[in-house]
N, C-alpha and C. Protein backbone atom coordinates (compact mmCIF):
# COMPACT_ATOMS: atom_id res chain seq x y z
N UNK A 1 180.00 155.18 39.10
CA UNK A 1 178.99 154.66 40.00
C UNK A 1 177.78 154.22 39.17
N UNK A 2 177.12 152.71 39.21
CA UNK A 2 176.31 152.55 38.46
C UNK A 2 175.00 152.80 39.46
N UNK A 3 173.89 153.20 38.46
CA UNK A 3 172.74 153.37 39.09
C UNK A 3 171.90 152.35 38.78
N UNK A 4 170.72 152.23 39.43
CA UNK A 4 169.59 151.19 39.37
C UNK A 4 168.21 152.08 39.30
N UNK A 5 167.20 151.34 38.63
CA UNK A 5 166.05 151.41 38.75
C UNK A 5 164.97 150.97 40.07
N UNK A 6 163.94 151.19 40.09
CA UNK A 6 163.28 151.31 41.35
C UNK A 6 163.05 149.91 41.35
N UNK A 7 162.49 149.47 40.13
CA UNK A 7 162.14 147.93 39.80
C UNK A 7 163.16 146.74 39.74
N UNK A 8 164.50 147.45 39.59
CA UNK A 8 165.71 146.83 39.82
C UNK A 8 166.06 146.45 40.92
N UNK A 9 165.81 147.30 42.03
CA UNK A 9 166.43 147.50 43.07
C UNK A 9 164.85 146.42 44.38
N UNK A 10 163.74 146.96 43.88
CA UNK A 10 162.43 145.76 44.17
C UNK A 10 162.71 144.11 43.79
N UNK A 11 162.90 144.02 42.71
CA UNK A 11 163.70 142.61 42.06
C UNK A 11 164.42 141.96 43.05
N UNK A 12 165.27 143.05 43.07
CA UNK A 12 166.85 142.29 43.59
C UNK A 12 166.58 142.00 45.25
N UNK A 13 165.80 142.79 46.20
CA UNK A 13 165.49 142.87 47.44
C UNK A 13 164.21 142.05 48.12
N UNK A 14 162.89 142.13 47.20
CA UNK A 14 161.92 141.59 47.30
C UNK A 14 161.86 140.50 46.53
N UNK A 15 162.30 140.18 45.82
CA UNK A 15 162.07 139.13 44.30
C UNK A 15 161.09 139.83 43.59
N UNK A 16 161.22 138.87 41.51
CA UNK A 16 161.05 139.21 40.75
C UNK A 16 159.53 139.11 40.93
N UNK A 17 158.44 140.19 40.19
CA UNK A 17 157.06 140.20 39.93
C UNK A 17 156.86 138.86 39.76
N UNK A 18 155.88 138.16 40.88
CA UNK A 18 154.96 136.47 40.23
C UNK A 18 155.85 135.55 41.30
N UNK A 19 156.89 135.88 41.74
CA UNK A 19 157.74 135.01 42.54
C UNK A 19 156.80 135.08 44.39
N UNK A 20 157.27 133.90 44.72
CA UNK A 20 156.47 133.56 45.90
C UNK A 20 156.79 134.76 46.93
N UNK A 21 157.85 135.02 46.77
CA UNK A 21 158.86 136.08 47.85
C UNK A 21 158.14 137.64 47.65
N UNK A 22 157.53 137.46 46.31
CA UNK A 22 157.35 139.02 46.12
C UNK A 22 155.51 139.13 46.33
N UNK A 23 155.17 138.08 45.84
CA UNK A 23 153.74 138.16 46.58
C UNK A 23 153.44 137.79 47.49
N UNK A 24 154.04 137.28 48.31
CA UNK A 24 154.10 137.04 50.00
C UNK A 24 154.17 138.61 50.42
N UNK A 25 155.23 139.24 50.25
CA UNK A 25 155.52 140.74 50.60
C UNK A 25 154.66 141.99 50.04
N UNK A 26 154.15 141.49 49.15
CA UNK A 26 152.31 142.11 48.81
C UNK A 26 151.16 142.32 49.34
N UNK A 27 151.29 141.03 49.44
CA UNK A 27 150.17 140.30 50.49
C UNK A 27 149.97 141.27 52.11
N UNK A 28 151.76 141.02 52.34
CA UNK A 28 151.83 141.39 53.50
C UNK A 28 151.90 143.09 53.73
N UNK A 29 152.07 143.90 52.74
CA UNK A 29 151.91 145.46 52.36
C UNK A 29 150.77 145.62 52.69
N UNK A 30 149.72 145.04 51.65
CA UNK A 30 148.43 145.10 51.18
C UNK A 30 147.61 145.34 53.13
N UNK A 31 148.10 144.13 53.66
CA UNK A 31 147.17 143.82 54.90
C UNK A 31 147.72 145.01 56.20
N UNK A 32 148.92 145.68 56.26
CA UNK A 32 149.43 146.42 56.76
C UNK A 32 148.83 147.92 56.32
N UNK A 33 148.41 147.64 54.67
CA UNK A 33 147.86 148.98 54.72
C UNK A 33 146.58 149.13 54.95
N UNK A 34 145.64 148.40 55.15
CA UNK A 34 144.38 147.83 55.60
C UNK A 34 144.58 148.07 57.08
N UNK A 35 145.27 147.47 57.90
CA UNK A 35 145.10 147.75 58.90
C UNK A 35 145.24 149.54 59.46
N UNK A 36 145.99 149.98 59.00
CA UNK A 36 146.89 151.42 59.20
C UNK A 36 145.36 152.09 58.77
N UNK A 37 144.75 151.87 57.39
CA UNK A 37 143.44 152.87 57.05
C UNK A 37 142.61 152.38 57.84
N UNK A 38 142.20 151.12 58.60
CA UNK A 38 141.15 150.99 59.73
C UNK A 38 141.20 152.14 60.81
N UNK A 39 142.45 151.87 61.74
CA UNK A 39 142.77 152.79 62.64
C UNK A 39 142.71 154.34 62.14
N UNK A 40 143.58 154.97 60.80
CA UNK A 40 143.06 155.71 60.43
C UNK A 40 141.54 156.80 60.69
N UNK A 41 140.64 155.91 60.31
CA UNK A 41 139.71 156.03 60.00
C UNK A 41 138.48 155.74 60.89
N UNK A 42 138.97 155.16 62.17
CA UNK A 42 138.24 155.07 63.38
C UNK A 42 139.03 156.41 64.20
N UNK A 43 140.21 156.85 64.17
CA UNK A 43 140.38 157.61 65.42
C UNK A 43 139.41 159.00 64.38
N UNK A 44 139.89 159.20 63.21
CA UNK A 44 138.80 160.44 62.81
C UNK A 44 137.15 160.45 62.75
N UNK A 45 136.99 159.33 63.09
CA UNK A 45 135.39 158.96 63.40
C UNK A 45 135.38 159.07 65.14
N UNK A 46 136.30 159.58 65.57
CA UNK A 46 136.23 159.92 67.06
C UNK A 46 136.04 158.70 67.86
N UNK A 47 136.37 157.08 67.35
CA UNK A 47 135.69 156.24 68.14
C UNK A 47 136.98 155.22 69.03
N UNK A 48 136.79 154.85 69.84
CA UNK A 48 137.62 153.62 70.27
C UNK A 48 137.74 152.42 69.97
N UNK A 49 138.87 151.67 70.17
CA UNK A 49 139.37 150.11 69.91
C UNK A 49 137.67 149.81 70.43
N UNK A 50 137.76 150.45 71.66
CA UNK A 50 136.34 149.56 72.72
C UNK A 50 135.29 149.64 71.85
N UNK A 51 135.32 150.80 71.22
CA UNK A 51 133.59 151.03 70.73
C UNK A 51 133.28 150.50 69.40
N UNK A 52 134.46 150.69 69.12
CA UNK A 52 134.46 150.12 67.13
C UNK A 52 134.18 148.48 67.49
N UNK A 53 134.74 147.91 68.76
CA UNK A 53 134.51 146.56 68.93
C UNK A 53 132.75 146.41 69.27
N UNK A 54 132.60 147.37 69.96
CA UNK A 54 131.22 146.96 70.37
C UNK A 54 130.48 147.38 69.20
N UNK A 55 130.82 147.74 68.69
CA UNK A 55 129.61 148.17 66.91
C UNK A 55 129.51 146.71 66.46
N UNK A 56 130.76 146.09 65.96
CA UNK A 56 130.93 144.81 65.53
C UNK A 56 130.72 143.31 66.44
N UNK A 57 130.77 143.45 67.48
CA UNK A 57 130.98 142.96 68.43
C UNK A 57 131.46 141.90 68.71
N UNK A 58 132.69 142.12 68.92
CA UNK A 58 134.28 141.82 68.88
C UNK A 58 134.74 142.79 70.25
N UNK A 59 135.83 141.81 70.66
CA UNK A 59 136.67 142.70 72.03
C UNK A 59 137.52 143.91 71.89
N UNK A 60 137.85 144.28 72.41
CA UNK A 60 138.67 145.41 71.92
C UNK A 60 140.02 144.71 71.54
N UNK A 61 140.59 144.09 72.33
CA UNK A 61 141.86 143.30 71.71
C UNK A 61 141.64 142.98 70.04
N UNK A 62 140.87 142.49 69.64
CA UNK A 62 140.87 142.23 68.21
C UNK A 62 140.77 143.40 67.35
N UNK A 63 140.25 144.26 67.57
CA UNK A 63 140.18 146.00 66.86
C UNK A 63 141.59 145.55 67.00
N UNK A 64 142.32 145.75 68.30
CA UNK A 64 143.91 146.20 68.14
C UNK A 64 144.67 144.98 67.47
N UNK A 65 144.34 144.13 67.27
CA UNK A 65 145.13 142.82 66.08
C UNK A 65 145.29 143.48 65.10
N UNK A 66 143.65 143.80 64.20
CA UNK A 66 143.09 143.72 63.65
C UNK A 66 144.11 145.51 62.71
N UNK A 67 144.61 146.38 63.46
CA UNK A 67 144.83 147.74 63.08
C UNK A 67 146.42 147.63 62.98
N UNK A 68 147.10 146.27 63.87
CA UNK A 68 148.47 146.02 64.10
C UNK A 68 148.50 145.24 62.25
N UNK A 69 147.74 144.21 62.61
CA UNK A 69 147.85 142.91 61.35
C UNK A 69 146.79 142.39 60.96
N UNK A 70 146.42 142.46 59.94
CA UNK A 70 144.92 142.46 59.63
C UNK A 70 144.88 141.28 58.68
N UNK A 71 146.28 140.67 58.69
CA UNK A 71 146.53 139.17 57.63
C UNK A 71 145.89 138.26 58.31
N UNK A 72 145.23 138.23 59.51
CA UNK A 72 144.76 136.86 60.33
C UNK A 72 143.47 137.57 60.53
N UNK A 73 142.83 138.22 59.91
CA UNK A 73 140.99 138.45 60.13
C UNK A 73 140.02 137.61 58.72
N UNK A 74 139.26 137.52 59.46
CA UNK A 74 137.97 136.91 58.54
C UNK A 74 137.51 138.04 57.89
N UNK A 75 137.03 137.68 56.26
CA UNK A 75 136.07 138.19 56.09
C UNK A 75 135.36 138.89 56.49
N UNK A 76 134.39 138.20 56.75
CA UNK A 76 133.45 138.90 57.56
C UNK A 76 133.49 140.04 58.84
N UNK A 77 134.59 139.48 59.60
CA UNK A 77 135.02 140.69 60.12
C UNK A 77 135.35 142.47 59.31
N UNK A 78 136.38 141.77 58.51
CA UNK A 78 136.65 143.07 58.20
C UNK A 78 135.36 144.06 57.25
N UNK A 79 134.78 142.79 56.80
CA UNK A 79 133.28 143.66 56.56
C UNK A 79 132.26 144.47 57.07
N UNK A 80 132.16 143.74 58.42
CA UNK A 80 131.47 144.46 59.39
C UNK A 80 132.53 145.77 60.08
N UNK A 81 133.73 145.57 60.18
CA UNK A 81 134.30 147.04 60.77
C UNK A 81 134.63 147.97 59.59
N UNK A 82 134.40 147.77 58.12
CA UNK A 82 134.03 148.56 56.93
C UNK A 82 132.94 149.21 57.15
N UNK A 83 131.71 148.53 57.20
CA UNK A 83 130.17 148.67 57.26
C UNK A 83 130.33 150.17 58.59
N UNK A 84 131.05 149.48 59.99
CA UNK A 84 130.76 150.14 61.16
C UNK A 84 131.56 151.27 60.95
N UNK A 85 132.57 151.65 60.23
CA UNK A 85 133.01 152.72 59.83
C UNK A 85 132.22 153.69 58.76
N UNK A 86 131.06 152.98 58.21
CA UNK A 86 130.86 153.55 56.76
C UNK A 86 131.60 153.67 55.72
N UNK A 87 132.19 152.50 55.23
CA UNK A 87 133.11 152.52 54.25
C UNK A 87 132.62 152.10 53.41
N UNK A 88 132.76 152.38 51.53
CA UNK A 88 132.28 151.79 50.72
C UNK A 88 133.27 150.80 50.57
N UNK A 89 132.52 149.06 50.49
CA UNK A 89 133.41 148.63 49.90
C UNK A 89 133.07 147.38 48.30
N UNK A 90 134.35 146.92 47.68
CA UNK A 90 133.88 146.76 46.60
C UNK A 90 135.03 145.38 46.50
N UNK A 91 134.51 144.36 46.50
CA UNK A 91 135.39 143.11 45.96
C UNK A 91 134.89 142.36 44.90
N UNK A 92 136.52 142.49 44.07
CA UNK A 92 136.26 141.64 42.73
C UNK A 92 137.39 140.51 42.54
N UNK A 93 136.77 139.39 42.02
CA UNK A 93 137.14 138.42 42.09
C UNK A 93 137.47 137.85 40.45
N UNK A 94 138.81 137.65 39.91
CA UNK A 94 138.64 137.33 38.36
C UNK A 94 139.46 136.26 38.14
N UNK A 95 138.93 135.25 37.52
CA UNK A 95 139.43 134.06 37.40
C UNK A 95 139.26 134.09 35.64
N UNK A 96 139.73 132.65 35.22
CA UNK A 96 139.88 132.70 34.02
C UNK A 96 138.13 132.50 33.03
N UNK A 97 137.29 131.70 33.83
CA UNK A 97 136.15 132.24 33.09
C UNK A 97 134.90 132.21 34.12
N UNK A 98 135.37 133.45 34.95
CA UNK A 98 134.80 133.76 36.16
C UNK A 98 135.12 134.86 36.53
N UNK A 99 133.78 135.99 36.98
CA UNK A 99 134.44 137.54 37.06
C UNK A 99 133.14 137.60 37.75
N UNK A 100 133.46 137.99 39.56
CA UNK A 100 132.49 138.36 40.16
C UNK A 100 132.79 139.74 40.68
N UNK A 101 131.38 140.26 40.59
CA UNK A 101 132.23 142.18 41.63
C UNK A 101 131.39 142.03 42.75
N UNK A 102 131.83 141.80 44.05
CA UNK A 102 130.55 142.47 45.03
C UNK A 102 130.69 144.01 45.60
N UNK A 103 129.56 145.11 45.53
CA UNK A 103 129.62 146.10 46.34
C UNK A 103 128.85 146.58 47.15
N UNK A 104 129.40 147.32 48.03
CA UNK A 104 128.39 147.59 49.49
C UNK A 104 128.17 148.95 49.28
């Protein structure tokens, strides 16, 4: 029985590191786990879809997009329901002769 590696078995299912298939499915991890630590992190702040919307002020339907799939929010949104949670947050941006950090 031959065995595989974890990265073997990622390769072969997701595609290889740099391939469109595998950072599409990054992308799409990345925003799934963003959404999952929003909700997270509002029900232990004791608050609701309703109320976290009215902090930001946004409907409650969009909190619930927003905790389902968080690949179709703005910016700015997700800044302000960071902010309305109290979250530190920190974006860095690095290009080839360009390196910005912003933090909140």
């Amino acid at each position: 029985m031959k065995t595989y590696t974890l990265d073997q078995v990622q390769d072969e299912l997701i595609g290889k590191i740099g391939t469109a298939e595998r950072n599409l499915f990054e992308y799409e991890l990345q925003m799934d786990l963003i959404g999952k630590a929003i909700k997270q992190t509002r029900q232990e702040r004791n608050l609701t879809q309703e109320e976290l919307g009215k902090l930001i002020g946004v409907q409650k339907a969009q909190i619930s997009r927003l905790e389902n799939n968080a690949s179709n929010v703005t910016m700015d949104t997700l800044l302000r329901v960071f902010t309305a949670l109290k979250a530190k947050v920190r974006l860095q941006v690095e290009l080839a002769n360009l390196n910005i950090s912003i933090g909140q």
